[in-house]
C-alpha atoms as a PDB file:
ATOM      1  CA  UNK A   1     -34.665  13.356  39.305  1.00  0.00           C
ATOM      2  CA  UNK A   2     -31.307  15.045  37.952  1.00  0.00           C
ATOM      3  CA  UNK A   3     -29.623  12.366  39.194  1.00  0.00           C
ATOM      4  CA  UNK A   4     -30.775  10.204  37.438  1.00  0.00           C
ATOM      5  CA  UNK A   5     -31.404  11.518  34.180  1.00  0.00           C
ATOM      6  CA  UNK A   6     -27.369  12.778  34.088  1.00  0.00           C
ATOM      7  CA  UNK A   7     -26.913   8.779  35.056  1.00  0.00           C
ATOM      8  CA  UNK A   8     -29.336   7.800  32.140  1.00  0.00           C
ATOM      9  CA  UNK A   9     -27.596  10.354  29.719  1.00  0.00           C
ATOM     10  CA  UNK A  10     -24.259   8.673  30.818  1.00  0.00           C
ATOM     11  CA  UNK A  11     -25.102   5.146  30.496  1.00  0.00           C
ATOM     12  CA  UNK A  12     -26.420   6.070  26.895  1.00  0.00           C
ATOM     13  CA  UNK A  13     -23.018   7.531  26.174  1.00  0.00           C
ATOM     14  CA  UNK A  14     -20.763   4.932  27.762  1.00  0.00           C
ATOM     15  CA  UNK A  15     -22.889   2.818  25.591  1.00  0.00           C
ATOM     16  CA  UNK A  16     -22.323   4.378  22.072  1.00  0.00           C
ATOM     17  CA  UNK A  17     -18.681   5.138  23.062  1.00  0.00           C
ATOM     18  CA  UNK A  18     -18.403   1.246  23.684  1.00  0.00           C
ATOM     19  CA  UNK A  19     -19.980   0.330  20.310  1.00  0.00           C
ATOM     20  CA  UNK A  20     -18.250   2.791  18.537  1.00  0.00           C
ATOM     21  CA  UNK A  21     -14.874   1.590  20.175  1.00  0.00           C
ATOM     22  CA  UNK A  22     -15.921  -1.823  18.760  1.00  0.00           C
ATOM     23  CA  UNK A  23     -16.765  -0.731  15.563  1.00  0.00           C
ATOM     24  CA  UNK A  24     -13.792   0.693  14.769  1.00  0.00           C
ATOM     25  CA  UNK A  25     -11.930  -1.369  16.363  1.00  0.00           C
ATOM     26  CA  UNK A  26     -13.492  -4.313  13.535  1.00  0.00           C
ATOM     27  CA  UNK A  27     -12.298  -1.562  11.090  1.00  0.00           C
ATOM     28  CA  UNK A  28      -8.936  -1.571  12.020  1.00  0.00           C
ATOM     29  CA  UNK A  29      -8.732  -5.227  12.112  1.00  0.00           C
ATOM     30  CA  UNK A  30      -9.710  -4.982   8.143  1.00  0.00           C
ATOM     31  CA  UNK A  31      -7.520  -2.699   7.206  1.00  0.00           C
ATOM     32  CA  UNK A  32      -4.705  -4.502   8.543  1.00  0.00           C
ATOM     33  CA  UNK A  33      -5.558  -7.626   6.700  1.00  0.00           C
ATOM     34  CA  UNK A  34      -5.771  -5.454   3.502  1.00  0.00           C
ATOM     35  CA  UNK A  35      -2.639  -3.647   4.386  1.00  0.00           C
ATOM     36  CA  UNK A  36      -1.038  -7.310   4.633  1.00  0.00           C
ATOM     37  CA  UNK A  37      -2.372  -8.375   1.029  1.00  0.00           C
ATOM     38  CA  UNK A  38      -1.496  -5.478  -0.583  1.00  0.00           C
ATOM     39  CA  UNK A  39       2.211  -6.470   0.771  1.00  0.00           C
ATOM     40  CA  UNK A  40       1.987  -9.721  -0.639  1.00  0.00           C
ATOM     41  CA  UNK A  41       0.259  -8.712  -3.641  1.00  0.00           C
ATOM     42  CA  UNK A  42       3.400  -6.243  -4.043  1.00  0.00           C
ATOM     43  CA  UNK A  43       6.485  -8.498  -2.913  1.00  0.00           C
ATOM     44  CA  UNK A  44       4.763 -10.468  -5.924  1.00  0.00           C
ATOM     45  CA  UNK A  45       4.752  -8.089  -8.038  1.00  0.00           C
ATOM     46  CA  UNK A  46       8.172  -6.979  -7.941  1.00  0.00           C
ATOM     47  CA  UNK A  47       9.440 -10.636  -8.168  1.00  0.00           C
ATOM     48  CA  UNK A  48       7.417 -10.326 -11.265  1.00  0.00           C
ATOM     49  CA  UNK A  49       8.935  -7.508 -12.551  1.00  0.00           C
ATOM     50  CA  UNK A  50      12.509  -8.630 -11.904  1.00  0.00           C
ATOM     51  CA  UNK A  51      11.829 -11.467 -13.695  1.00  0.00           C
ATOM     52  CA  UNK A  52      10.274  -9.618 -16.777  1.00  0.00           C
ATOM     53  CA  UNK A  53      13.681  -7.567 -16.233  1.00  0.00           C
ATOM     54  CA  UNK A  54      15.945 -10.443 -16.541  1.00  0.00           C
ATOM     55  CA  UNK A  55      14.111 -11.771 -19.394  1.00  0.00           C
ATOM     56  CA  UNK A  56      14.611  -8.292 -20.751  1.00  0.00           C
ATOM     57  CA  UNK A  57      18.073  -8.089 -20.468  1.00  0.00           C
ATOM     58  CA  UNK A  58      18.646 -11.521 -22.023  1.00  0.00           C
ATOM     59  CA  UNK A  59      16.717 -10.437 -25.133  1.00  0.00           C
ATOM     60  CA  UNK A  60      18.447  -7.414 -25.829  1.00  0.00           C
ATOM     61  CA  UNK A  61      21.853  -9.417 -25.521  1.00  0.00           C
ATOM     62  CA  UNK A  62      20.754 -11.711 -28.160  1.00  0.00           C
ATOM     63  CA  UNK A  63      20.025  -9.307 -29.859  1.00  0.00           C
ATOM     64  CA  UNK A  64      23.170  -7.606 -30.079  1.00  0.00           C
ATOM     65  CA  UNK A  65      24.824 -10.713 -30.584  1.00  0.00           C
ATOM     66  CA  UNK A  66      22.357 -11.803 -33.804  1.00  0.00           C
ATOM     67  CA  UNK A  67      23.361  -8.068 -35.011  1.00  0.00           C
ATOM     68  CA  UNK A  68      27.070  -8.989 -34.902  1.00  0.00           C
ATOM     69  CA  UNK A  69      26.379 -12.043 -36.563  1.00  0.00           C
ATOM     70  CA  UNK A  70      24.410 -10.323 -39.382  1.00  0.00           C
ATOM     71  CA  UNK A  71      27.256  -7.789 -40.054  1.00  0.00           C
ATOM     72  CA  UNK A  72      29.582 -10.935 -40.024  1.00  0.00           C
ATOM     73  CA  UNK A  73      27.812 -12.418 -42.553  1.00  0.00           C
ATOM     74  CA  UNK A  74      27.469  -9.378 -44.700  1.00  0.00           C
ATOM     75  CA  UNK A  75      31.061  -8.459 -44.835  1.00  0.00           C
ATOM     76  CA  UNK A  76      31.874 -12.205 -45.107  1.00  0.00           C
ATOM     77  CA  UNK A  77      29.058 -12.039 -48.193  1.00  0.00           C
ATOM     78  CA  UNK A  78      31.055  -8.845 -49.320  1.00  0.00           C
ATOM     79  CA  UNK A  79      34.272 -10.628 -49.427  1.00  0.00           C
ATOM     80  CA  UNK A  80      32.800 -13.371 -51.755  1.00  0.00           C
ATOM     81  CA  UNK A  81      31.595 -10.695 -53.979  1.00  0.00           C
ATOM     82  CA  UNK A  82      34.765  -8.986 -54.442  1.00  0.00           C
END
């Protein structure tokens, strides 16, 4: 009678182990493909970024360059005034 109530007991637990095994198991398999979008979703984002960075840069050097132009122009309108 032991017997087989430790070997009912057992089989229940082999059982659960078995789904539980398989449940996480599912889980892990989730993550992964999140873990593998989130990588995409960030190699995207930093070509993003560089790009906004370039774009940046190129702004700020026209910039500077329409500011050199502007005190050209000035000194050249000072010179007329003189």
């Amino acid at each position: 009678m032991i017997k087989n109530i430790t070997i009912g007991v057992l089989s229940f637990l082999i059982v659960f182990f078995v789904l539980f095994a398989n449940i996480k198991a599912n889980e892990a398999v989730k993550q992964t493909l999140l873990a593998e979008l989130n990588l995409k979703l960030a190699e995207e984002n930093e070509t993003k970024a560089r790009e906004q960075e370039r774009k940046a840069v190129e702004a700020a050097a026209r910039a500077i360059i329409e500011q050199q132009k502007a005190v050209e122009l000035q000194q050249q309108l000072d010179d007329c005034n003189k």
